[in-house]
Protein backbone atom coordinates (compact mmCIF):
# COMPACT_ATOMS: atom_id res chain seq x y z
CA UNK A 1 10.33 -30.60 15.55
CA UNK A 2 10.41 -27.08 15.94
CA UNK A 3 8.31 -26.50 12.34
CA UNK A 4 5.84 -28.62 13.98
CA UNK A 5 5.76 -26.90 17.19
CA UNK A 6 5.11 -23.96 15.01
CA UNK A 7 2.82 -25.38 12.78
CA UNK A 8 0.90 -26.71 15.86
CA UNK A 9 0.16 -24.00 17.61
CA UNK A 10 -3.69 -23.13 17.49
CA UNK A 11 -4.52 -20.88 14.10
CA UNK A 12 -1.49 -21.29 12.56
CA UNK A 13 -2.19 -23.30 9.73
CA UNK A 14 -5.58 -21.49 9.37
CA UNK A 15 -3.51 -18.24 8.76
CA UNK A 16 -1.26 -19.98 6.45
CA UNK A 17 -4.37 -21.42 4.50
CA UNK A 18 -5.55 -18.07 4.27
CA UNK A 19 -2.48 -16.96 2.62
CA UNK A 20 -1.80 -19.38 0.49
CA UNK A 21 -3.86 -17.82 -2.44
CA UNK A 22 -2.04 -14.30 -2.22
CA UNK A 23 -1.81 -11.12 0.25
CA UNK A 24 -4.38 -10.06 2.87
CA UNK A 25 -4.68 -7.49 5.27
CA UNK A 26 -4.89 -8.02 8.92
CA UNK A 27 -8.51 -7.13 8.71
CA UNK A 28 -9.07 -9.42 5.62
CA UNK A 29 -7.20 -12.19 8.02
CA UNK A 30 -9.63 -11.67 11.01
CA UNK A 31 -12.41 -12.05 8.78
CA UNK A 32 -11.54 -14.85 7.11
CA UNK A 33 -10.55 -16.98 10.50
CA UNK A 34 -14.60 -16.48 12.16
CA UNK A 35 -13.45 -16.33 15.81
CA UNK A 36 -9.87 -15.75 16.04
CA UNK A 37 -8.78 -12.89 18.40
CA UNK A 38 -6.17 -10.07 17.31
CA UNK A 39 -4.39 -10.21 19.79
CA UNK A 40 -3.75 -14.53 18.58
CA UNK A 41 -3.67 -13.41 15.14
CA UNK A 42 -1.01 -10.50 15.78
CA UNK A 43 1.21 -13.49 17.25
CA UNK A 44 0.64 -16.20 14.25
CA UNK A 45 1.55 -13.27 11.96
CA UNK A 46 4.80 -12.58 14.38
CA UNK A 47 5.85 -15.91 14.90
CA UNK A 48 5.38 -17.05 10.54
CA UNK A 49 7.67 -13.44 10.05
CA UNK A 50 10.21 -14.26 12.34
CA UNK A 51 10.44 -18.51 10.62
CA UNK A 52 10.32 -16.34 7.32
CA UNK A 53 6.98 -18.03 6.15
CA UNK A 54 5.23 -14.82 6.09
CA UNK A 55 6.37 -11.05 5.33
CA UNK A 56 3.92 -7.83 5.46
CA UNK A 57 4.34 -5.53 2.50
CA UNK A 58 2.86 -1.85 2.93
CA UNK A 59 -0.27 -0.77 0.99
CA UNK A 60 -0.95 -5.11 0.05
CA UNK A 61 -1.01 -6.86 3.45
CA UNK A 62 0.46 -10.51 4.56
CA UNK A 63 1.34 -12.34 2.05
CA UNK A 64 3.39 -16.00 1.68
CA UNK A 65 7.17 -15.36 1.43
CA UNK A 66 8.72 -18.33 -1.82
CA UNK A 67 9.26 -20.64 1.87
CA UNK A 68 6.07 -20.16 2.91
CA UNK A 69 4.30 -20.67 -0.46
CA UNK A 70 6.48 -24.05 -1.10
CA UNK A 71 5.42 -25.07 2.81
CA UNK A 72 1.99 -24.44 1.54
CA UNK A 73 2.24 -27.07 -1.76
CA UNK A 74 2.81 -29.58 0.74
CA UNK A 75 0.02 -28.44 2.66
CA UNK A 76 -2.06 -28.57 -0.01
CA UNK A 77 -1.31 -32.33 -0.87
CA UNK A 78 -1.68 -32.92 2.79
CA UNK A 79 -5.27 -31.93 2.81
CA UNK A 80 -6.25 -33.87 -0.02
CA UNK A 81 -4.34 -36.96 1.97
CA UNK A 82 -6.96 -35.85 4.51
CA UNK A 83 -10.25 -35.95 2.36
CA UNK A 84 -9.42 -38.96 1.16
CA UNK A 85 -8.59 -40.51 5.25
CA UNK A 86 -11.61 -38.97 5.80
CA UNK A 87 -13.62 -40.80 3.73
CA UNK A 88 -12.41 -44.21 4.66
């Protein structure tokens, strides 16, 4: 429950789609995610540290930690689950 309290909170999954195909910078992030404030994105990138889905490296940005990348695999399939919902 509490991955999908985390998971559920607005942007989060954005961020971690945004991630999933290597580092980005905060600015990178911002861009990426249209209308998301920093001040929301500072706390997505906070609270995915502190579950250890997410780690900043100096000089190369955000980036997936090995947790976060296998979290995003299963996002992955998930989405294609969705396309194919979605077209039923």
């Amino acid at each position: 429950m509490v991955l999908l309290d985390l998971l559920g909170r607005r942007w989060t999954l954005r961020v971690l789609w945004e991630l999933r195909d290597g580092p980005a910078t905060f600015r990178e992030l911002r861009a990426r995610c249209d209308a998301l404030s920093p001040s929301v994105l500072s706390a997505r990138l906070r609270e995915l540290r502190e579950a250890g889905l997410v780690a900043h490296a100096e000089g190369e940005g955000y980036g997936l930690t090995a947790r976060g990348s296998e979290l995003g695999e299963q996002l992955v399939a998930l989405s294609a689950w969705a396309e194919r919902w979605a077209a039923d």
